[in-house]
PDB file of N, CA and C in Angstrom:
ATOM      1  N   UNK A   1     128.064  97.526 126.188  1.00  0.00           N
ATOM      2  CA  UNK A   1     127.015  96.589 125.902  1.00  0.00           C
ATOM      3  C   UNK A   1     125.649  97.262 125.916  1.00  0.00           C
ATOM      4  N   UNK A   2     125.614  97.999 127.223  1.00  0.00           N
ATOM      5  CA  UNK A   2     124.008  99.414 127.019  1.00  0.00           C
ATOM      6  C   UNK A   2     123.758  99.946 125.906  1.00  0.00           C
ATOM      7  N   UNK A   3     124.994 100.259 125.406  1.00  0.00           N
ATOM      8  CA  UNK A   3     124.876 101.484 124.167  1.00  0.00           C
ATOM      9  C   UNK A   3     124.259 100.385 122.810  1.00  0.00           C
ATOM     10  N   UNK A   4     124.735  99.235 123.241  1.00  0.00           N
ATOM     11  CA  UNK A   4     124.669  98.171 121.427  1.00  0.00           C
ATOM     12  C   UNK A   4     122.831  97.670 121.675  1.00  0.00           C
ATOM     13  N   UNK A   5     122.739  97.614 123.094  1.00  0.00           N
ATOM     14  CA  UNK A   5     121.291  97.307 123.464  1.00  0.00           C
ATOM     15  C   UNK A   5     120.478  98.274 122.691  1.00  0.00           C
ATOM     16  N   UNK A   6     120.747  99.367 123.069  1.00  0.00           N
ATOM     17  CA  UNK A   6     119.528 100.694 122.913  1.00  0.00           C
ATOM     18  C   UNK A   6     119.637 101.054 121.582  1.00  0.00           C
ATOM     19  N   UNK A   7     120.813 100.839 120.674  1.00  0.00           N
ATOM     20  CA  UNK A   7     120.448 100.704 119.306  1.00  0.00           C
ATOM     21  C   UNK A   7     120.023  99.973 118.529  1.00  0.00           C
ATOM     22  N   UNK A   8     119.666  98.648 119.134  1.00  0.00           N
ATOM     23  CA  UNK A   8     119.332  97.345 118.824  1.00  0.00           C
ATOM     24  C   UNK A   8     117.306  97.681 118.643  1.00  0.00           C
ATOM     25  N   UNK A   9     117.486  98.011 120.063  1.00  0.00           N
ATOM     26  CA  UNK A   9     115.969  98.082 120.291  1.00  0.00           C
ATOM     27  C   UNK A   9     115.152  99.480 119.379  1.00  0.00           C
ATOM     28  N   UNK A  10     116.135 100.507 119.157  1.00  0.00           N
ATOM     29  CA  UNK A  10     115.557 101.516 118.369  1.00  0.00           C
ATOM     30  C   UNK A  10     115.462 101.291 117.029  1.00  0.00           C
ATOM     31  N   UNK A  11     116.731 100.287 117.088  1.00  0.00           N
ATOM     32  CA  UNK A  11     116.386  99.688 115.016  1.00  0.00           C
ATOM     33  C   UNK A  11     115.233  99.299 115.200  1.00  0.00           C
ATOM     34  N   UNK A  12     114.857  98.447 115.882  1.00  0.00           N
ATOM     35  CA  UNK A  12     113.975  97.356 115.926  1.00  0.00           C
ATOM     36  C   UNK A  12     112.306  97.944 116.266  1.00  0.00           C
ATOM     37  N   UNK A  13     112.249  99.198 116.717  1.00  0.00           N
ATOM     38  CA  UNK A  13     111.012 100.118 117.063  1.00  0.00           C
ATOM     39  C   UNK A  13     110.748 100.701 115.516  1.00  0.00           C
ATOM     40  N   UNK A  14     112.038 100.985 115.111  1.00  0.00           N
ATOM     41  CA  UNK A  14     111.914 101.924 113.771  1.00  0.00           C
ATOM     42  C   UNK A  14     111.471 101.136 112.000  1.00  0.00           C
ATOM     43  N   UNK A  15     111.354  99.459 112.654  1.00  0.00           N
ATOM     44  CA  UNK A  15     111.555  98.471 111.663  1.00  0.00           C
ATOM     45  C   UNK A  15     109.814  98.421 111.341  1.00  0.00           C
ATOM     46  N   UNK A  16     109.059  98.076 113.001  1.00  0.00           N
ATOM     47  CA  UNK A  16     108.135  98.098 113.282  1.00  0.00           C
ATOM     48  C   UNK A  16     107.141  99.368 112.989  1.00  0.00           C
ATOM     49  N   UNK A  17     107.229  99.877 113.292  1.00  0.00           N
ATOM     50  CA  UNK A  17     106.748 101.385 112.837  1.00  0.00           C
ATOM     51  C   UNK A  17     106.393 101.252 111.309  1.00  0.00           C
ATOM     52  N   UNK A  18     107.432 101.009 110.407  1.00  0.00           N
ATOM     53  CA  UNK A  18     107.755 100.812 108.843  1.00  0.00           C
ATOM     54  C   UNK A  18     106.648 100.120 108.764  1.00  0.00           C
ATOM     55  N   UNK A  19     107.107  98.675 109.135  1.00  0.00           N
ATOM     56  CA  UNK A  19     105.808  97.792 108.717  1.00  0.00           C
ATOM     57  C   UNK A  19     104.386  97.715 109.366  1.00  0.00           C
ATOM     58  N   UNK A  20     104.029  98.743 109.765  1.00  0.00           N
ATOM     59  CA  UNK A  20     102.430  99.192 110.301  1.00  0.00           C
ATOM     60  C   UNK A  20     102.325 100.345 109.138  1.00  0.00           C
ATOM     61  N   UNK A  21     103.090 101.337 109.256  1.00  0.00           N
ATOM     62  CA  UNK A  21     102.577 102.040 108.450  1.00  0.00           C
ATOM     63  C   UNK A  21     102.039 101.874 107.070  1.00  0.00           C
ATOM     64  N   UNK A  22     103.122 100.875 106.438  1.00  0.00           N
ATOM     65  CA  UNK A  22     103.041  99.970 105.029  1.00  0.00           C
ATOM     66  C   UNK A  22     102.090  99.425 105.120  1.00  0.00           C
ATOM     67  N   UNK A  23     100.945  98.783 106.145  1.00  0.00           N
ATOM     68  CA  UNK A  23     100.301  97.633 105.876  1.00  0.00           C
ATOM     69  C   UNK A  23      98.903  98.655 106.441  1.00  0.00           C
ATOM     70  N   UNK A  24      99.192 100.295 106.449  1.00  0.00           N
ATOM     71  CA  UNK A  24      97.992 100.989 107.065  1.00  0.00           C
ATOM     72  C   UNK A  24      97.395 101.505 105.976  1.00  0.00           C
ATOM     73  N   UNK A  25      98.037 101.323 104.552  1.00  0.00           N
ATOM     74  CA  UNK A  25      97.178 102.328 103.795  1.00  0.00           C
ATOM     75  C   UNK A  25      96.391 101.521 103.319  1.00  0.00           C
ATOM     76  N   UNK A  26      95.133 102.414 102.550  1.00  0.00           N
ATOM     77  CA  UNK A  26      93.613 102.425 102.569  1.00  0.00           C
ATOM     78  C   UNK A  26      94.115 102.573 101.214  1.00  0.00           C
ATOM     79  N   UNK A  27      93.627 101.293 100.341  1.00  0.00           N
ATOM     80  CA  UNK A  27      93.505 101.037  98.679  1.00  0.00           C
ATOM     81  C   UNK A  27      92.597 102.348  98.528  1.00  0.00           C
ATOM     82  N   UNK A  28      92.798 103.389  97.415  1.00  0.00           N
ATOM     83  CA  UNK A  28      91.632 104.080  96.920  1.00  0.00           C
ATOM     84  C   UNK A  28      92.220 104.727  95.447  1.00  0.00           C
ATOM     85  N   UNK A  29      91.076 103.897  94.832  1.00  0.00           N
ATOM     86  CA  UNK A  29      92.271 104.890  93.494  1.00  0.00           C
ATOM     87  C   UNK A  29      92.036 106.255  93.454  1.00  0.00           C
ATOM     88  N   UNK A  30      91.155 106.802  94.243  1.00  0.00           N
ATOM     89  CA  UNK A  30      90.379 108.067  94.460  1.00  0.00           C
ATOM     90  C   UNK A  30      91.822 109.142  94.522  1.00  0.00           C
ATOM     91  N   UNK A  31      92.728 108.432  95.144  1.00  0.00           N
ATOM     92  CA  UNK A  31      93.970 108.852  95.672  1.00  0.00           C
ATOM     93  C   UNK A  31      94.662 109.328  94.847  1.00  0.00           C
ATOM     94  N   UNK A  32      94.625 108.372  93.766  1.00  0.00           N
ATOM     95  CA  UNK A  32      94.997 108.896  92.537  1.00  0.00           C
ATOM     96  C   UNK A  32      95.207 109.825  91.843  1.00  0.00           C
ATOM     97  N   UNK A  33      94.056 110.730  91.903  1.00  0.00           N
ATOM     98  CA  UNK A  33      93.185 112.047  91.219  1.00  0.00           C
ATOM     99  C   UNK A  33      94.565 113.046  90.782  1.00  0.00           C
ATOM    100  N   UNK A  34      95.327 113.404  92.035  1.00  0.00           N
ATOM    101  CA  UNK A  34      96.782 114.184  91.275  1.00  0.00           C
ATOM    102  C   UNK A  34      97.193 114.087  90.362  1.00  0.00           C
ATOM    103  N   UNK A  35      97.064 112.708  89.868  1.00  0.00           N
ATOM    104  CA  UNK A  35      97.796 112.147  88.723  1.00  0.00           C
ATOM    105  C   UNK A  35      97.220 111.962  87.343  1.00  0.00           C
ATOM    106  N   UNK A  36      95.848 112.818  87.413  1.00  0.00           N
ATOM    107  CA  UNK A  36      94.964 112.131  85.862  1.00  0.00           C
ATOM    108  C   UNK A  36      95.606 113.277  84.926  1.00  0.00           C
ATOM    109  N   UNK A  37      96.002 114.254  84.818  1.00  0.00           N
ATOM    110  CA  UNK A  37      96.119 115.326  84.316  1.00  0.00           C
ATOM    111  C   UNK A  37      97.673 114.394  83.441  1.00  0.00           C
ATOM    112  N   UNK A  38      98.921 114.147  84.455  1.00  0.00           N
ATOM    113  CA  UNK A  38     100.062 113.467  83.796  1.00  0.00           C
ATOM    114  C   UNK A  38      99.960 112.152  83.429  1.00  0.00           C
ATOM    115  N   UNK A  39      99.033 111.938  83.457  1.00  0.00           N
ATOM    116  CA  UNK A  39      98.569 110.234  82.737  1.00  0.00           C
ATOM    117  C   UNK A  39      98.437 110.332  81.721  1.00  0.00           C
ATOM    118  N   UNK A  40      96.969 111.708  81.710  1.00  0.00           N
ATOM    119  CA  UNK A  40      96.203 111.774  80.372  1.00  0.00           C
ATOM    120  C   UNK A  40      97.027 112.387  79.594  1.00  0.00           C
ATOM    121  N   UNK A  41      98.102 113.639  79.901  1.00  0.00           N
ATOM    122  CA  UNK A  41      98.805 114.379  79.177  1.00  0.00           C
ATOM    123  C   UNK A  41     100.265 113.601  78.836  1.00  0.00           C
ATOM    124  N   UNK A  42     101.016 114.627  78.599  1.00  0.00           N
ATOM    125  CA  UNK A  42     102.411 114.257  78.308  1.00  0.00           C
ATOM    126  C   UNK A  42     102.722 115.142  79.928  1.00  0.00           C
ATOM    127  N   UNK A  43     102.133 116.333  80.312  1.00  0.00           N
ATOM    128  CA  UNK A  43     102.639 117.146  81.501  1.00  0.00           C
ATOM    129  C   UNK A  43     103.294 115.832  82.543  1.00  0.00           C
ATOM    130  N   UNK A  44     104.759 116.301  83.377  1.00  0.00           N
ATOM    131  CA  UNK A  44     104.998 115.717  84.103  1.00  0.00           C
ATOM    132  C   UNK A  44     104.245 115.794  85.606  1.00  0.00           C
ATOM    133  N   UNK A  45     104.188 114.838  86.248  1.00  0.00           N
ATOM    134  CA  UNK A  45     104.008 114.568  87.355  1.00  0.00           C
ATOM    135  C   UNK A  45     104.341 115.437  88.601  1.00  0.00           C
ATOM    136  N   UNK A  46     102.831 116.258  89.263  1.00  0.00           N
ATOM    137  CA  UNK A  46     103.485 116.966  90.321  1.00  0.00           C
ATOM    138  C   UNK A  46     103.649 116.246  91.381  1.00  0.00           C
ATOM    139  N   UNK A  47     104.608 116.902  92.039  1.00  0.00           N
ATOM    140  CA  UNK A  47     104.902 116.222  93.517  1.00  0.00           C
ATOM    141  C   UNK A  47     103.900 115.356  94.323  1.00  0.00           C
ATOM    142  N   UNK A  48     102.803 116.238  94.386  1.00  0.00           N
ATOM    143  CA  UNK A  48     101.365 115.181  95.300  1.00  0.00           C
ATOM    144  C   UNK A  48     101.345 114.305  94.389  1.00  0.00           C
ATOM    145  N   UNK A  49     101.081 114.405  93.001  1.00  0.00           N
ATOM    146  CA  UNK A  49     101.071 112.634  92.204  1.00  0.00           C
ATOM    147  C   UNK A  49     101.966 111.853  92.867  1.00  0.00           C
ATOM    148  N   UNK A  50     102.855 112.441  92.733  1.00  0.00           N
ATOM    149  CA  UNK A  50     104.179 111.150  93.213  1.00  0.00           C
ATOM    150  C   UNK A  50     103.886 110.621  94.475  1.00  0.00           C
ATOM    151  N   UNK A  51     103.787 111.592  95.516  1.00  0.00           N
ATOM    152  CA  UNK A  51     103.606 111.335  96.969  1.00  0.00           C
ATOM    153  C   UNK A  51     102.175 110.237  96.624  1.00  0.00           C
ATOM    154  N   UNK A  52     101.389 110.399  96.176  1.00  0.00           N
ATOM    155  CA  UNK A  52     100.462 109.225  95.809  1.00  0.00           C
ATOM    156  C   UNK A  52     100.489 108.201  95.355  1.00  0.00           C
ATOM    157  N   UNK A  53     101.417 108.336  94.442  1.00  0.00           N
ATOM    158  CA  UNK A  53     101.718 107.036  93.808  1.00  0.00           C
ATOM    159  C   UNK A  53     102.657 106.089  94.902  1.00  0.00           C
ATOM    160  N   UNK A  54     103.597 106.906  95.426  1.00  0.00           N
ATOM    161  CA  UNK A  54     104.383 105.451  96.552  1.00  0.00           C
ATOM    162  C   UNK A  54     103.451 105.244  97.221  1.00  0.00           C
ATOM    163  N   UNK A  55     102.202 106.432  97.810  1.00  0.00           N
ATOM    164  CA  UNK A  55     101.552 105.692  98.948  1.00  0.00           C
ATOM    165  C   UNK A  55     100.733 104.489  98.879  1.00  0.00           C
ATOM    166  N   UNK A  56     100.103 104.400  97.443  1.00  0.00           N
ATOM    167  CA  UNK A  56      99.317 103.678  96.901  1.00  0.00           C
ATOM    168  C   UNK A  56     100.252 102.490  95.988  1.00  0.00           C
ATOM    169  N   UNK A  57     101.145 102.287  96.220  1.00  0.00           N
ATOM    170  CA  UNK A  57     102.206 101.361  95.615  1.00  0.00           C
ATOM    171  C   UNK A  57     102.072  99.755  95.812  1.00  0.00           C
ATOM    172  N   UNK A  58     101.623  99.903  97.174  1.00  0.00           N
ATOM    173  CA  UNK A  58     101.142  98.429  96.921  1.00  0.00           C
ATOM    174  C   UNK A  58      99.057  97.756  97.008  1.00  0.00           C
ATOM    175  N   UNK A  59      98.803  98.777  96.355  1.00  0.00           N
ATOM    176  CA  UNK A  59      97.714  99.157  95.431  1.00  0.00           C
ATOM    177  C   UNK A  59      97.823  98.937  94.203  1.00  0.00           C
ATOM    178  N   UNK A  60      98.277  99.004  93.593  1.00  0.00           N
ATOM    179  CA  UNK A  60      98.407  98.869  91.782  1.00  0.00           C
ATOM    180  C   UNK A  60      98.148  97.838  90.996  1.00  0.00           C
ATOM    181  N   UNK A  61      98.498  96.880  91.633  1.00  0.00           N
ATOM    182  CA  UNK A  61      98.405  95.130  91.106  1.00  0.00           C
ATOM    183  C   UNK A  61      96.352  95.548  91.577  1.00  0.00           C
ATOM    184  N   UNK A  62      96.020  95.596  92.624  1.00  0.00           N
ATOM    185  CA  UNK A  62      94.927  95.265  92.429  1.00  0.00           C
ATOM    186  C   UNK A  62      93.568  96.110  91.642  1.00  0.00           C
ATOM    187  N   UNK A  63      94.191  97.352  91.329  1.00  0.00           N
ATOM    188  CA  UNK A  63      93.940  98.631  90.748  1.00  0.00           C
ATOM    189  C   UNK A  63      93.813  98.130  89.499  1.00  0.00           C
ATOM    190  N   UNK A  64      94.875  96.917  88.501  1.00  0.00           N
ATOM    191  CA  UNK A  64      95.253  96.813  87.347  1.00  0.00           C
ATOM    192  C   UNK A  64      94.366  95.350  87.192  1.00  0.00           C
ATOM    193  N   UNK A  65      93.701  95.108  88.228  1.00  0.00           N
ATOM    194  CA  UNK A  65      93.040  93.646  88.299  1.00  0.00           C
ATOM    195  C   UNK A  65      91.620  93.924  88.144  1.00  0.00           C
ATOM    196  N   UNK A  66      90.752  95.337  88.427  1.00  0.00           N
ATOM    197  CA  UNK A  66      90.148  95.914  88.326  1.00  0.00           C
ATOM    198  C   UNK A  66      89.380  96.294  86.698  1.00  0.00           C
ATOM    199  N   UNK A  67      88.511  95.435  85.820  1.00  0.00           N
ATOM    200  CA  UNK A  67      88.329  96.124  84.639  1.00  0.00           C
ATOM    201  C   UNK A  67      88.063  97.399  84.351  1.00  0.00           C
ATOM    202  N   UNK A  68      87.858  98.036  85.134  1.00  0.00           N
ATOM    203  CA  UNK A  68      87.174  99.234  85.208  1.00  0.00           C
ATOM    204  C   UNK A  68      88.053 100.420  85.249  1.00  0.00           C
ATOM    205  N   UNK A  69      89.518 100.364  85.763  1.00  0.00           N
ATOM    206  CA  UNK A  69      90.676 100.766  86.433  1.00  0.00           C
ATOM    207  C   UNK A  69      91.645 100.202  85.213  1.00  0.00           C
ATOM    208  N   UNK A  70      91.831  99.365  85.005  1.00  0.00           N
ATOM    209  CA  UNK A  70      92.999  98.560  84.508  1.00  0.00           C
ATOM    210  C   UNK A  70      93.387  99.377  83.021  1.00  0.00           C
ATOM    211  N   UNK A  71      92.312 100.177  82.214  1.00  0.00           N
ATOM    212  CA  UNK A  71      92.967 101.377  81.563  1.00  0.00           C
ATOM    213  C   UNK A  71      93.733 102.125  81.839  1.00  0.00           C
ATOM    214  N   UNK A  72      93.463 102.705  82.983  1.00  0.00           N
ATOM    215  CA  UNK A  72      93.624 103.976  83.650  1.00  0.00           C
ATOM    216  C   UNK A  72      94.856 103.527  83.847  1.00  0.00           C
ATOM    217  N   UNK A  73      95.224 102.193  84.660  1.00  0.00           N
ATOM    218  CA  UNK A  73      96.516 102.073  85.613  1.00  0.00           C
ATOM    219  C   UNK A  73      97.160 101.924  84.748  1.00  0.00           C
ATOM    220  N   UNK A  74      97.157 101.147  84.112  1.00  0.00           N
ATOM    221  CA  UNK A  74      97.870 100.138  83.110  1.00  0.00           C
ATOM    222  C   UNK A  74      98.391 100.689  81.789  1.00  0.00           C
ATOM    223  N   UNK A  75      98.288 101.864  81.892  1.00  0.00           N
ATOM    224  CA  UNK A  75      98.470 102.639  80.685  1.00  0.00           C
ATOM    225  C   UNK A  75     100.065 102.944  80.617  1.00  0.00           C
ATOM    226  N   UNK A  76     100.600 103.058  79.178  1.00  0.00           N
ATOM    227  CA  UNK A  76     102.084 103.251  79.445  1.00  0.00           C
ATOM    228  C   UNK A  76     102.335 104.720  79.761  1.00  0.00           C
ATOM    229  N   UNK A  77     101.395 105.573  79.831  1.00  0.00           N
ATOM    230  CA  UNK A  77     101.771 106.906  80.380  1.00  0.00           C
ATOM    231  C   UNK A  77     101.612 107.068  81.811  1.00  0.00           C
ATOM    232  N   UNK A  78     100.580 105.756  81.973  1.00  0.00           N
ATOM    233  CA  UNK A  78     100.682 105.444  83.802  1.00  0.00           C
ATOM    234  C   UNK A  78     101.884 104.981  84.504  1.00  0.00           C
ATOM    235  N   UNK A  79     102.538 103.905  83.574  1.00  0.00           N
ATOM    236  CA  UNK A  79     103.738 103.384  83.998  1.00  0.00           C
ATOM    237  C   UNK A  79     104.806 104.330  83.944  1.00  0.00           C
ATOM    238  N   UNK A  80     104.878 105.220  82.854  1.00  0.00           N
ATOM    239  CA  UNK A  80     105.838 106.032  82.501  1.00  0.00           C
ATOM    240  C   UNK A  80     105.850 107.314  83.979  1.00  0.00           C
ATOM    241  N   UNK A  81     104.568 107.845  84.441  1.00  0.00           N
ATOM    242  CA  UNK A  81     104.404 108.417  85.362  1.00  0.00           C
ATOM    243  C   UNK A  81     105.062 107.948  86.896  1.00  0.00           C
ATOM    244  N   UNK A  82     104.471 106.699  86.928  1.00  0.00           N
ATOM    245  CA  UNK A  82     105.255 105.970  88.204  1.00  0.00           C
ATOM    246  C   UNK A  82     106.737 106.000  88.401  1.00  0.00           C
ATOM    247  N   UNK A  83     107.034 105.975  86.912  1.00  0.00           N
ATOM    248  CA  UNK A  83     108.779 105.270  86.986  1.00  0.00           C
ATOM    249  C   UNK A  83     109.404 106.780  87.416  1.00  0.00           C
ATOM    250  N   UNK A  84     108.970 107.779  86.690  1.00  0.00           N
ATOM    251  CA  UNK A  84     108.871 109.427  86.842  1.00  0.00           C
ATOM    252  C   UNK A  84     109.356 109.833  88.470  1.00  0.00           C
ATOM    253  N   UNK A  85     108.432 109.402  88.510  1.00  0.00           N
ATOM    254  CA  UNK A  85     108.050 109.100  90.409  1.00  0.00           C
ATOM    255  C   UNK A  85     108.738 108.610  91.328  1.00  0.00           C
ATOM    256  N   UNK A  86     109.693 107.695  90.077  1.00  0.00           N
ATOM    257  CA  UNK A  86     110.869 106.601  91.395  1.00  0.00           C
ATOM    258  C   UNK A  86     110.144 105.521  91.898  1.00  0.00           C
ATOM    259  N   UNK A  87     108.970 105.509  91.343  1.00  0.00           N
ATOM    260  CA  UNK A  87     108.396 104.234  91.757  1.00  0.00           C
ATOM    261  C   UNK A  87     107.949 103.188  90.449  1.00  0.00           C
ATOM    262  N   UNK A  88     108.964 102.486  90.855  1.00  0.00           N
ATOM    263  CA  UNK A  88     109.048 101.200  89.241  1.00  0.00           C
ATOM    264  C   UNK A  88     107.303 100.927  89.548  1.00  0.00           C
ATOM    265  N   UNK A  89     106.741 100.208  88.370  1.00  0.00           N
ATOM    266  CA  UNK A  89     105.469  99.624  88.698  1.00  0.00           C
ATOM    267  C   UNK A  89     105.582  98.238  88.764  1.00  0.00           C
ATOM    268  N   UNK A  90     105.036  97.535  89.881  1.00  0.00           N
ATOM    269  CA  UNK A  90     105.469  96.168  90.302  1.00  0.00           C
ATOM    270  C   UNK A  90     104.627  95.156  88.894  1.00  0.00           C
ATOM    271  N   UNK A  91     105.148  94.079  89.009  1.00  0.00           N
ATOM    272  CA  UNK A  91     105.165  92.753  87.822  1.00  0.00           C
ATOM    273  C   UNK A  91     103.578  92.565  88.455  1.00  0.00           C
ATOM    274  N   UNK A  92     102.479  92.330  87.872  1.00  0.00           N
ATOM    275  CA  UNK A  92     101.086  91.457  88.691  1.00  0.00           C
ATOM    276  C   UNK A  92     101.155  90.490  88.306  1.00  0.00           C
TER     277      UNK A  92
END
């Protein structure tokens, strides 16, 4: 019964953790910047793009709500980049 406890409570530390970290990042499309080169180009996506793009993932809807941005994001070489990435681009 100890052993089902202490894995109970470590899921449950490790669940928590998840959802702080998720709800810690700092919107910046600044963050972005890795990624203007495979937006603007056909070049694929380096690794730091990607690592940017999940971090900033639930960023995008408001990035694409943005007139100013909503080129940039919204572009199908933006989407095409994300998906690249493993990161579908969410519905706004």
């Amino acid at each position: 019964m100890k052993a089902s406890h202490i894995a109970l409570c470590t899921m449950m530390v490790l669940l928590l953790a998840e959802v702080q970290v998720s709800m810690a990042v700092t919107c910046s499309p600044v963050q972005l910047s890795p990624c203007v080169s495979a937006i603007t180009t056909s070049n694929p996506p380096s690794s730091l793009c990607c690592s940017k793009i999940r971090e900033q993932k639930p960023c995008l809807c408001q990035y694409v709500r943005n007139p100013n941005l909503k080129k940039f994001v919204d572009s199908p070489n933006a989407r095409r980049v994300a998906s690249t990435c493993g990161t579908p681009f969410p519905r706004c």
